[in-house]
C-alpha atoms as a PDB file:
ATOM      1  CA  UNK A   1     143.347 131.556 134.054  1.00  0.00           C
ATOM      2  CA  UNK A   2     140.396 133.241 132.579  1.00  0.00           C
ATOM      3  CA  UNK A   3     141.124 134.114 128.930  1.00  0.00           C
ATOM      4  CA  UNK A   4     139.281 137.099 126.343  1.00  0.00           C
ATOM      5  CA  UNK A   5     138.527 135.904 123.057  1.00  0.00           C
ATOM      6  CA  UNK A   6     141.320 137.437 121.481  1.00  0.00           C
ATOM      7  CA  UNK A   7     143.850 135.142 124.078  1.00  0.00           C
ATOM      8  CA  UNK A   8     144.854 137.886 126.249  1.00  0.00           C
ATOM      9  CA  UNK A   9     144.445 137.503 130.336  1.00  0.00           C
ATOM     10  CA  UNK A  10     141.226 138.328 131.396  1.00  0.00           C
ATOM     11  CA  UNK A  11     142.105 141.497 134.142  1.00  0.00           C
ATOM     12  CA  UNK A  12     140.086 141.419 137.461  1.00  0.00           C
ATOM     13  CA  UNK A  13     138.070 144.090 136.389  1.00  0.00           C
ATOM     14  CA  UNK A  14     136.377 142.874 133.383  1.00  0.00           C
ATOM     15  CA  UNK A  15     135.821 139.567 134.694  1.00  0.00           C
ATOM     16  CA  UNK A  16     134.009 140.957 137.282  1.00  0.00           C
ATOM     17  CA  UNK A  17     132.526 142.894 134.378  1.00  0.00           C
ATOM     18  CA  UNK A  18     131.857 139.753 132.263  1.00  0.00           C
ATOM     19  CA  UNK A  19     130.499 137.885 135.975  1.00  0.00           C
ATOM     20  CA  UNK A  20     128.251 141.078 135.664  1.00  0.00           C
ATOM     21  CA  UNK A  21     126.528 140.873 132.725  1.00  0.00           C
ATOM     22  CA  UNK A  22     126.467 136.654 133.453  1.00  0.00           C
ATOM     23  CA  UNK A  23     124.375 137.361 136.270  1.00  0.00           C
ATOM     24  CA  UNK A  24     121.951 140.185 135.233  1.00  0.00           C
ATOM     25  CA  UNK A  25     121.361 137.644 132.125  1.00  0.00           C
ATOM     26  CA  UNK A  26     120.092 134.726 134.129  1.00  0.00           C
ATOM     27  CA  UNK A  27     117.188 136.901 135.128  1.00  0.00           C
ATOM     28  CA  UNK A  28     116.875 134.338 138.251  1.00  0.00           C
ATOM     29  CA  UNK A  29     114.026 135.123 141.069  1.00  0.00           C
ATOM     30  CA  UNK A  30     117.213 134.407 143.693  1.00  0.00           C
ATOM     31  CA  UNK A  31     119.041 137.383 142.013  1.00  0.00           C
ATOM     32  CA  UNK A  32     122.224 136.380 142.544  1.00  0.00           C
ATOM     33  CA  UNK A  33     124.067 139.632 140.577  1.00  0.00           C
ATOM     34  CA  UNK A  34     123.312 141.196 144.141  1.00  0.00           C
ATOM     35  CA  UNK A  35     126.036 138.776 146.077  1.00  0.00           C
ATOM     36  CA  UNK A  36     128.386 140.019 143.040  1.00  0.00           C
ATOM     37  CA  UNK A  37     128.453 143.590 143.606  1.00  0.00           C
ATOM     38  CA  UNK A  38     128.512 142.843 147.573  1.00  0.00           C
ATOM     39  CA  UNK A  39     131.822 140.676 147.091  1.00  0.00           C
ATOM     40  CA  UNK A  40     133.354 142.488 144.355  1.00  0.00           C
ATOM     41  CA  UNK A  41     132.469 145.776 146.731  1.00  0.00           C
ATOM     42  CA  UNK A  42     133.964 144.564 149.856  1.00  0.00           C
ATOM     43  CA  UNK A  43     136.806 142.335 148.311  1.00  0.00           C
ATOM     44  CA  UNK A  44     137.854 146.035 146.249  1.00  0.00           C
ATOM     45  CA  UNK A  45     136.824 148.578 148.804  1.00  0.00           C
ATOM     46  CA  UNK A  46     139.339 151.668 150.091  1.00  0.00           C
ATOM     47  CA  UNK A  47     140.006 154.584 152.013  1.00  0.00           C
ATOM     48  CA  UNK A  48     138.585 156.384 149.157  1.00  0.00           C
ATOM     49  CA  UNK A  49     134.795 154.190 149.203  1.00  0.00           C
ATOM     50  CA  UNK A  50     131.498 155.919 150.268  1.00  0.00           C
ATOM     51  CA  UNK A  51     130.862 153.926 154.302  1.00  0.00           C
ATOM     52  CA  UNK A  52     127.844 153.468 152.696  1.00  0.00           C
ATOM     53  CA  UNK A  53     128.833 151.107 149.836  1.00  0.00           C
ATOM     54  CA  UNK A  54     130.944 148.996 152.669  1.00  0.00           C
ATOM     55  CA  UNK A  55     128.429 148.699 154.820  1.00  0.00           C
ATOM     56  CA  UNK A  56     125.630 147.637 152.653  1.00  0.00           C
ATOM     57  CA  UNK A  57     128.313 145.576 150.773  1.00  0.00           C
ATOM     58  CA  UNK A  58     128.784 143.816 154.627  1.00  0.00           C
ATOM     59  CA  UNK A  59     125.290 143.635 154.937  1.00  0.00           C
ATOM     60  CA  UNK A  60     124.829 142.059 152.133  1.00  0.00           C
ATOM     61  CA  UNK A  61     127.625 139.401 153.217  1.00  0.00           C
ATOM     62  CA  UNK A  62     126.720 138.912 156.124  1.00  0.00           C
ATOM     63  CA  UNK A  63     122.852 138.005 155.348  1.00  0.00           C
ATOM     64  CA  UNK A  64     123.256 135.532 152.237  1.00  0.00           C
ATOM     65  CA  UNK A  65     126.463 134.028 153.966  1.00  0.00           C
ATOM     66  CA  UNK A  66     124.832 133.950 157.832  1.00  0.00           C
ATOM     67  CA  UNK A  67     121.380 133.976 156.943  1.00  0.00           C
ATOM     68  CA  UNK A  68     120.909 132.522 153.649  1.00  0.00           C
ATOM     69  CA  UNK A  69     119.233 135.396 152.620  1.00  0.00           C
ATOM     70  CA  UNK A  70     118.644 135.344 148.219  1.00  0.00           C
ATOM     71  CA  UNK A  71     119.809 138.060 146.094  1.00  0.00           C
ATOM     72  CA  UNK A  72     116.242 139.454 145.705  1.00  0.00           C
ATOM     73  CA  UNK A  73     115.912 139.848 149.805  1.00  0.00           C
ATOM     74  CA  UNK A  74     119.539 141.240 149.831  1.00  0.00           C
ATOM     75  CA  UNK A  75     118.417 143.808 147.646  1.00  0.00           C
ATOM     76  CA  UNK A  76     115.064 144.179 150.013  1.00  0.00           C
ATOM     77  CA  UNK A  77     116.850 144.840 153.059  1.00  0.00           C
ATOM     78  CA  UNK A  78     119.049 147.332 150.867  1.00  0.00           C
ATOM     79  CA  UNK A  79     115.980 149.344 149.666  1.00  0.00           C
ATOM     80  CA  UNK A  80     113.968 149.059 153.490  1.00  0.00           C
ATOM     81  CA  UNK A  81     117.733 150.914 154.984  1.00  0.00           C
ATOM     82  CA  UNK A  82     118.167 153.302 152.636  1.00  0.00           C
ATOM     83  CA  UNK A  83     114.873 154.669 152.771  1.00  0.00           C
ATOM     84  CA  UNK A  84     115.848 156.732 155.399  1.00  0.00           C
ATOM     85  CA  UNK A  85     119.347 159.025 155.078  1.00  0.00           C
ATOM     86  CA  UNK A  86     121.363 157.962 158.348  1.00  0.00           C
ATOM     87  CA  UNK A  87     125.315 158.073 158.701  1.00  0.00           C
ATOM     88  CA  UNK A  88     127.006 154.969 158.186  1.00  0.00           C
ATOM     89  CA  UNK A  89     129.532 153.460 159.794  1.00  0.00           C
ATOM     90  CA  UNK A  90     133.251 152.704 159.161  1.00  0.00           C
ATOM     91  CA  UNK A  91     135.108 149.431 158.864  1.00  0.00           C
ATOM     92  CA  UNK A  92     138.550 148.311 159.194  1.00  0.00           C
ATOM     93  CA  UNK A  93     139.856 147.089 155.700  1.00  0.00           C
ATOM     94  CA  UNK A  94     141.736 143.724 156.199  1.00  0.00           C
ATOM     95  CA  UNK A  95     144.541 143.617 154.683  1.00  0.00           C
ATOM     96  CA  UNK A  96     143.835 140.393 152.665  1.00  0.00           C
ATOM     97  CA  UNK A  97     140.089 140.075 151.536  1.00  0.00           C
ATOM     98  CA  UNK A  98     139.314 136.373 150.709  1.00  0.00           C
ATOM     99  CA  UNK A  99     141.514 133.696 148.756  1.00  0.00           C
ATOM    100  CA  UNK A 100     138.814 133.591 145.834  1.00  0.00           C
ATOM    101  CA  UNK A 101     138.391 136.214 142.983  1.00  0.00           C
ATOM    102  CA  UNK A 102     136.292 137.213 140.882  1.00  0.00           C
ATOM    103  CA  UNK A 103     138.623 135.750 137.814  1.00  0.00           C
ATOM    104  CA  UNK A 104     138.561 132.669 139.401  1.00  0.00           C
ATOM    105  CA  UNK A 105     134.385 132.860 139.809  1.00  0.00           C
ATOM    106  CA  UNK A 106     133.950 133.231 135.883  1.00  0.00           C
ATOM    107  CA  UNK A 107     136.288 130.628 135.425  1.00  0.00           C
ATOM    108  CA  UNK A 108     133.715 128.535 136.677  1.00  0.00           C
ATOM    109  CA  UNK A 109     131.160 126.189 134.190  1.00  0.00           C
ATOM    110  CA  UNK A 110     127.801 128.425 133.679  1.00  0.00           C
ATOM    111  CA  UNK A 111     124.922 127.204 136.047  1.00  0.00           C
ATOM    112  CA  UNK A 112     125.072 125.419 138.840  1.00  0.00           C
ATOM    113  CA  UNK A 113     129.000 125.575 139.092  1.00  0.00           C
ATOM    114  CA  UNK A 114     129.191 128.709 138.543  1.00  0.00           C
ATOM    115  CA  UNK A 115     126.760 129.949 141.236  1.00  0.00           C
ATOM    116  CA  UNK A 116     128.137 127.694 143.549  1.00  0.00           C
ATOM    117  CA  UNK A 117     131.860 129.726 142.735  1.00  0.00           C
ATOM    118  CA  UNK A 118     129.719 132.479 143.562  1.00  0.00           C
ATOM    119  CA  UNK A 119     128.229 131.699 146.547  1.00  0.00           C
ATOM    120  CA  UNK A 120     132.213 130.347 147.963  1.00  0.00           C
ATOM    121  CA  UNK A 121     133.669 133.979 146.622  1.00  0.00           C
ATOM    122  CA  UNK A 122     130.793 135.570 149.199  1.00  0.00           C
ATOM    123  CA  UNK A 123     132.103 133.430 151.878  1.00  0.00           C
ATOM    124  CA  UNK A 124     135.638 134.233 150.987  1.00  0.00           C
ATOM    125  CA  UNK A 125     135.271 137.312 151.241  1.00  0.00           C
ATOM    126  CA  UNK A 126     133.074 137.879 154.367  1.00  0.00           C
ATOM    127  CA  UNK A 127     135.202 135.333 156.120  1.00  0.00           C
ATOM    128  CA  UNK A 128     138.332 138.173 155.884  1.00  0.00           C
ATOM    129  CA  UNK A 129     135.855 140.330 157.223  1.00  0.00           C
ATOM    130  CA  UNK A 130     135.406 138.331 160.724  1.00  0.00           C
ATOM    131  CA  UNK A 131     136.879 141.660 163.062  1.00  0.00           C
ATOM    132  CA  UNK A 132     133.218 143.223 161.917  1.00  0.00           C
ATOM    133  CA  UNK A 133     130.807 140.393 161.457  1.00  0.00           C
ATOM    134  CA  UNK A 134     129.504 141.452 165.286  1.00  0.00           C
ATOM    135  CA  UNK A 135     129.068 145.342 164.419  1.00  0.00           C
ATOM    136  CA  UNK A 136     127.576 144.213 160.971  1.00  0.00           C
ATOM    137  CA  UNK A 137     124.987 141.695 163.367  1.00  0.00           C
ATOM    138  CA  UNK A 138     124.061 144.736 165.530  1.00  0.00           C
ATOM    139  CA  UNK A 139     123.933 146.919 163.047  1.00  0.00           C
ATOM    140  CA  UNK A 140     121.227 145.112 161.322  1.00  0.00           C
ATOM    141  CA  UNK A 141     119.378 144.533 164.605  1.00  0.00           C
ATOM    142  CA  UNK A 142     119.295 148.430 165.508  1.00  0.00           C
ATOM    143  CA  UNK A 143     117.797 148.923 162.113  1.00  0.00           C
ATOM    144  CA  UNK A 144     114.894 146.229 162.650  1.00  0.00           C
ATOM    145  CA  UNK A 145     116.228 143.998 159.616  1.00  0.00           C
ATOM    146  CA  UNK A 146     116.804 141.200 161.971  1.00  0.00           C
END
């Protein structure tokens, strides 16, 4: 259990805040914040999110996980999509999104560790996403990503 400084629990929310600020620290080439705000997206996402933050937040999944893509070309493919203004599609919300957390990701060793935790949380989470890894796969085909 990931702890503040004063004792108290850390809550899910800032630890993904403090995983935040971790990752736009390292300053890495890979970029790895961008497979934080695609898990944390997915992993938190409701009938109330934008299709457009799930589906990039799949996307995003779907080529680090699948493809090995880096952080940096994540956020590539990102920019080449949204370059044009296009309606996104809608996708079903599992009902449980991935046995890791972002609690448990910080809880991690800095470095190596750590970005390993990270790179398991992505899989975690697009893993509970399997009913849409296909439309995500087409998707990105249609577009000329893939």
């Amino acid at each position: 259990m990931q702890m503040d400084q004063s004792g108290a629990r850390l809550s899910e929310r800032d630890a993904y805040d403090e995983l935040q600020g971790y990752t736009l620290g390292l300053g890495d080439e890979r970029f790895v914040h961008q497979h934080v705000v695609d898990a944390w997206m997915a992993q938190h996402a409701d009938e109330r999110t934008k299709p457009i933050g799930l589906t990039f937040a799949l996307i995003g999944l779907y080529l680090h996980v699948q493809r090995g893509f880096s952080g940096r070309q994540v956020q590539r493919a990102h920019m080449f999509l949204g370059r044009r203004k296009r309606t996104w599609p809608s996708f079903p919300l599992p009902e449980e999104r991935g046995s890791m957390t972002a609690a448990e990701v910080i809880a991690a060793e800095p470095g190596p560790e750590r970005n390993r935790a990270i790179h398991a949380w992505c899989v975690s989470v697009w893993e509970s996403y399997r009913d849409s890894h296909q439309a995500v796969a087409e998707l990105l085909k249609l577009h000329g990503v893939i």
